[in-house]
C-alpha atoms as a PDB file:
ATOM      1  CA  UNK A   1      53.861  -9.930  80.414  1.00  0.00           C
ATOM      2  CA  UNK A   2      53.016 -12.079  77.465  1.00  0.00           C
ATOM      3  CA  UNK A   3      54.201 -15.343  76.252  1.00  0.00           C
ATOM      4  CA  UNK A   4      56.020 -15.781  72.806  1.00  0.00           C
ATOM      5  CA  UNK A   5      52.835 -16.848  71.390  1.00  0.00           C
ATOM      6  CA  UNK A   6      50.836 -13.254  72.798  1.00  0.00           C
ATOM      7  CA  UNK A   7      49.275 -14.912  75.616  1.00  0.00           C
ATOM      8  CA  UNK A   8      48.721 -13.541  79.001  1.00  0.00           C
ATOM      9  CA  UNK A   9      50.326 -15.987  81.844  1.00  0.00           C
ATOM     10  CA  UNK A  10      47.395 -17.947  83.560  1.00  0.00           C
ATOM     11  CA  UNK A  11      45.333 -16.476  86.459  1.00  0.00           C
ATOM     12  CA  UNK A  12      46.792 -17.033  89.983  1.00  0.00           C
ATOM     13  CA  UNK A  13      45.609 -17.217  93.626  1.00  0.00           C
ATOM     14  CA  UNK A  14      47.091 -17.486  96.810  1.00  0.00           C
ATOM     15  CA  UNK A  15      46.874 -21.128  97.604  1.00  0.00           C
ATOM     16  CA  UNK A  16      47.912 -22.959 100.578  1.00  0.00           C
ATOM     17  CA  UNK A  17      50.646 -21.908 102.603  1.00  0.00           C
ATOM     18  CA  UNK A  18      50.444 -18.689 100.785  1.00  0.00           C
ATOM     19  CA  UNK A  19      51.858 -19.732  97.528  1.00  0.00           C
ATOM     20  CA  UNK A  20      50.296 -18.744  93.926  1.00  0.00           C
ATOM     21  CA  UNK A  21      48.636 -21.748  92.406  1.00  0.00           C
ATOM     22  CA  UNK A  22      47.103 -21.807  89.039  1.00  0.00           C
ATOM     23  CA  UNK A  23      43.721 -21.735  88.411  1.00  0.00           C
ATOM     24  CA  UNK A  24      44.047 -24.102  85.760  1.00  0.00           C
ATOM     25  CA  UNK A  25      44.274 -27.727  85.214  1.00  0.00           C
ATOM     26  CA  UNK A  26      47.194 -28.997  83.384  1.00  0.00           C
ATOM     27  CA  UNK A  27      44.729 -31.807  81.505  1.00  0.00           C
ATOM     28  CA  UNK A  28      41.528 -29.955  81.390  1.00  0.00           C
ATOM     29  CA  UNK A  29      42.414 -26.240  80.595  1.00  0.00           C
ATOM     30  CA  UNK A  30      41.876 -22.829  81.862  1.00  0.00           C
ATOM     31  CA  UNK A  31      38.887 -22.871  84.835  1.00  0.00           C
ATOM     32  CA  UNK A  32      37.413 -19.508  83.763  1.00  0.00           C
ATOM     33  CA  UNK A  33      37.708 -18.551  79.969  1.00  0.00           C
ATOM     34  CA  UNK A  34      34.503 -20.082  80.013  1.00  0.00           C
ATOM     35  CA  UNK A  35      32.614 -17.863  82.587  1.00  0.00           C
ATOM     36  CA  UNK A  36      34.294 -15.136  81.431  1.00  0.00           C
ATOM     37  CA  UNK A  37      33.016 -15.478  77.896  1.00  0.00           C
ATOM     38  CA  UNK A  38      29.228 -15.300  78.950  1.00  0.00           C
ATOM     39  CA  UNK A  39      29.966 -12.263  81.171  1.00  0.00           C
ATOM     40  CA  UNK A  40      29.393 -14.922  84.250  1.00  0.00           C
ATOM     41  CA  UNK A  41      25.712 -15.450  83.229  1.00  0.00           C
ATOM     42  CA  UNK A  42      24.456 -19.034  83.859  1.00  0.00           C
ATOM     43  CA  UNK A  43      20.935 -18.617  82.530  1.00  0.00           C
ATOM     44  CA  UNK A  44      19.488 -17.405  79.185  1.00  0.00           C
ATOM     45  CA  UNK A  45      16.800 -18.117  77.108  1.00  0.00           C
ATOM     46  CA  UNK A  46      18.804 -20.945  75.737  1.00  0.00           C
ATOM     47  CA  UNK A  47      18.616 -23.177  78.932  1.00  0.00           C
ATOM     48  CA  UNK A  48      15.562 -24.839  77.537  1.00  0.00           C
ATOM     49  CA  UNK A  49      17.913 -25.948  74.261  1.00  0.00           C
ATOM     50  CA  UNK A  50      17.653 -29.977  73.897  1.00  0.00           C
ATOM     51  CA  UNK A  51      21.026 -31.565  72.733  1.00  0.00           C
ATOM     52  CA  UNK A  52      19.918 -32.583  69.397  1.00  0.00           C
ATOM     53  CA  UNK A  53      17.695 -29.068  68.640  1.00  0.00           C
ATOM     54  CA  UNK A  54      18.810 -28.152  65.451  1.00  0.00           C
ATOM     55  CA  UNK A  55      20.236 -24.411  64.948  1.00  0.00           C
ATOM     56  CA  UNK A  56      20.563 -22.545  61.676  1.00  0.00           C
ATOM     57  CA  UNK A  57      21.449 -18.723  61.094  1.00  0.00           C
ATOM     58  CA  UNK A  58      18.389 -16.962  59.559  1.00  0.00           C
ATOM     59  CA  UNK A  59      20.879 -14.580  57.844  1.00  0.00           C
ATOM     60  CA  UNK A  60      19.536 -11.568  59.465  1.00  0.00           C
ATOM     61  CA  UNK A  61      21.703  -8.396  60.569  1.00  0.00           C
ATOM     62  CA  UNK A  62      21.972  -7.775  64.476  1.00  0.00           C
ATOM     63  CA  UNK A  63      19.583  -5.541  65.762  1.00  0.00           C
ATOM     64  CA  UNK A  64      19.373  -3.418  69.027  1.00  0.00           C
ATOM     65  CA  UNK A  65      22.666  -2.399  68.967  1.00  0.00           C
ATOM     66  CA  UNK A  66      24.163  -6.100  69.821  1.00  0.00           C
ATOM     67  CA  UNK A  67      27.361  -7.209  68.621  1.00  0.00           C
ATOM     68  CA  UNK A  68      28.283 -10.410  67.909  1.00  0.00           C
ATOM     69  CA  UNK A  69      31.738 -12.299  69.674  1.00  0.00           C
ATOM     70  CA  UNK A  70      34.107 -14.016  68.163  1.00  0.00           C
ATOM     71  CA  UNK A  71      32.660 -17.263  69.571  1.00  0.00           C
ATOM     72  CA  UNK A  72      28.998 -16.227  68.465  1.00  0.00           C
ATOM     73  CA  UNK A  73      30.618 -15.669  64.714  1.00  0.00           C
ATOM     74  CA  UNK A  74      32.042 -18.813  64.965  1.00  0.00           C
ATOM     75  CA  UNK A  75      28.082 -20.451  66.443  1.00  0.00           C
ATOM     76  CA  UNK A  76      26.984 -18.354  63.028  1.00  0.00           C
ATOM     77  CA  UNK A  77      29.744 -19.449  60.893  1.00  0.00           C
ATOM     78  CA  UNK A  78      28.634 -23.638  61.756  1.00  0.00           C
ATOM     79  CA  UNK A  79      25.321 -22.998  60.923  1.00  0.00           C
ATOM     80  CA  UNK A  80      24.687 -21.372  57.892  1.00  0.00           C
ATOM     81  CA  UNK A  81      25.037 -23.853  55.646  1.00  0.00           C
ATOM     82  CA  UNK A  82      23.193 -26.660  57.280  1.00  0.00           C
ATOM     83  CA  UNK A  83      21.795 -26.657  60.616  1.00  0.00           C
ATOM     84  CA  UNK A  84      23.580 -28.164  63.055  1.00  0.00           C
ATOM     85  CA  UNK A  85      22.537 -29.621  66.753  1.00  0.00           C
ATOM     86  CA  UNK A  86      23.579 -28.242  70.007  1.00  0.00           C
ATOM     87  CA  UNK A  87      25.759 -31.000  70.717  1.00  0.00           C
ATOM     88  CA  UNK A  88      27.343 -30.643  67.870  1.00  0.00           C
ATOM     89  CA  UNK A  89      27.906 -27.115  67.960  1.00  0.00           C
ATOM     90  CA  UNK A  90      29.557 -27.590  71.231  1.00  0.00           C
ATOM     91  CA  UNK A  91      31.863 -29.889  70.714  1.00  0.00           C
ATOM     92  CA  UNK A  92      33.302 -27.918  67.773  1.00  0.00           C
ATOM     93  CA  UNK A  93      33.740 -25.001  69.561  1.00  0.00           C
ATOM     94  CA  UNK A  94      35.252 -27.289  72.519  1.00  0.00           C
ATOM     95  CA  UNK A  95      32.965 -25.358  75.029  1.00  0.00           C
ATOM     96  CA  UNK A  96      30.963 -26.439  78.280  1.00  0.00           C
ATOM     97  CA  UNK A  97      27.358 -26.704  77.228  1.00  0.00           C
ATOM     98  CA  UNK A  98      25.966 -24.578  79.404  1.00  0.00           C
ATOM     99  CA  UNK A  99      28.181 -21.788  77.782  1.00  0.00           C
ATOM    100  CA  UNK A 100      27.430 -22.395  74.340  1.00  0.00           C
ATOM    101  CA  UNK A 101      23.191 -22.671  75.794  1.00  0.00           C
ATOM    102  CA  UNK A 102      23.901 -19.115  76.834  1.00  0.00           C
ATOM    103  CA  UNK A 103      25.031 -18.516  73.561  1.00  0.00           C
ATOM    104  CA  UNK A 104      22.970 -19.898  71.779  1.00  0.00           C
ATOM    105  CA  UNK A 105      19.971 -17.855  73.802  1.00  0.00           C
ATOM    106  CA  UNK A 106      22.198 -14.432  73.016  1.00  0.00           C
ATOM    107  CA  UNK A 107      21.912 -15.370  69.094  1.00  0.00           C
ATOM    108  CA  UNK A 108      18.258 -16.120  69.307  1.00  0.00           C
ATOM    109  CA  UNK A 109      16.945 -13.389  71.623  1.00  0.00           C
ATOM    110  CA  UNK A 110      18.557 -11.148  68.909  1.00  0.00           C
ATOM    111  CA  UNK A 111      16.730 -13.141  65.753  1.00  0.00           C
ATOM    112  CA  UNK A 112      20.307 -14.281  64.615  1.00  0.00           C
ATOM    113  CA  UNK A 113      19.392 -18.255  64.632  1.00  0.00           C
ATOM    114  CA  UNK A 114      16.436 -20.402  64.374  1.00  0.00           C
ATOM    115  CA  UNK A 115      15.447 -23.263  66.600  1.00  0.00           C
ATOM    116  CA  UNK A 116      14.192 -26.704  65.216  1.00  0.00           C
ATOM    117  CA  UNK A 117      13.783 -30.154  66.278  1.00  0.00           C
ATOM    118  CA  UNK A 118      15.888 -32.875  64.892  1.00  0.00           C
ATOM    119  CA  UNK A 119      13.327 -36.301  63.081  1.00  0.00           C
ATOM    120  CA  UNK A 120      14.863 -39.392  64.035  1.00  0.00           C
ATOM    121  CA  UNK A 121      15.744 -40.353  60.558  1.00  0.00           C
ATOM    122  CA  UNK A 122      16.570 -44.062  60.103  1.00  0.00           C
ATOM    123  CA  UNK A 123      20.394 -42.857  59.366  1.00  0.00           C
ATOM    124  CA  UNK A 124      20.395 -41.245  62.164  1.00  0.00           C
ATOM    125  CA  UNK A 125      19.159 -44.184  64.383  1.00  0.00           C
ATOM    126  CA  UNK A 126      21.415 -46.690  62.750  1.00  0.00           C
ATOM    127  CA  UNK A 127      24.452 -44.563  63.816  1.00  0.00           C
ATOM    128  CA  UNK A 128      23.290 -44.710  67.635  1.00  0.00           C
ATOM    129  CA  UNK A 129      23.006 -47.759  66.895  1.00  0.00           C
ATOM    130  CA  UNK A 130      26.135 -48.802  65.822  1.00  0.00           C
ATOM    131  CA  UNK A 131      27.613 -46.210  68.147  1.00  0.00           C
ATOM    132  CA  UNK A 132      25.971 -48.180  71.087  1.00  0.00           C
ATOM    133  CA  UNK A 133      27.520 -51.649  69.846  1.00  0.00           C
ATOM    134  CA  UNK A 134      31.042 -49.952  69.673  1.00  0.00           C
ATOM    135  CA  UNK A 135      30.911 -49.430  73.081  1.00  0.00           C
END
């Protein structure tokens, strides 16, 4: 059964005492979407991605017969314009790093993204910077 909003209910287990528990936490969110998404892979040639490696689509079709998820069209959709770093892509997708690495690894193994390396521009630095001193 689904919710109002089309949603399945939340996984469940047998917990202590033999009573279902959710395998979510109210604060953090469901526990498996995550895994799920990446087919429970942990590794992919994304693992070696630094934080701020820069990604950008190349604009080429898939090839060898892969099709794109929703949240690779939405990696795809963030970096067309301008590339974008890893951190940054993760955070707007609201992902676990190590899922968006894997990927990130699925969209460049098929050609679909390019990898660079950020330059420490002196804009950039001055925002650390001032990031540090907010702390």
């Amino acid at each position: 059964a689904r919710d109002p909003r089309g949603r399945a209910p939340p996984a469940r287990d047998q917990g202590r005492g033999g009573r279902m528990t959710r395998w979510m936490d109210e604060e953090a969110g469901p526990v498996v979407r995550p895994f799920a998404l990446i087919g429970g892979r942990t590794r992919s040639s994304g693992d070696t991605l630094d934080l701020v490696a820069t990604v950008r689509a190349t604009g080429s079709a898939p090839s060898g017969g892969f099709v794109p998820g929703p949240e690779h069209e939405r990696i795809l959709s963030l970096v067309t314009v301008e590339a974008t770093s890893v951190a940054d892509i993760a955070s707007d997708l609201d992902l676990p790093l190590g899922v968006v690495r894997v990927l990130l690894g699925d969209l460049k193994d098929h050609k679909l993204i390019s990898i660079g390396r950020a330059s420490a521009s002196e804009r950039i630095l001055k925002e650390v910077i001032n990031g540090l001193r907010a702390l």
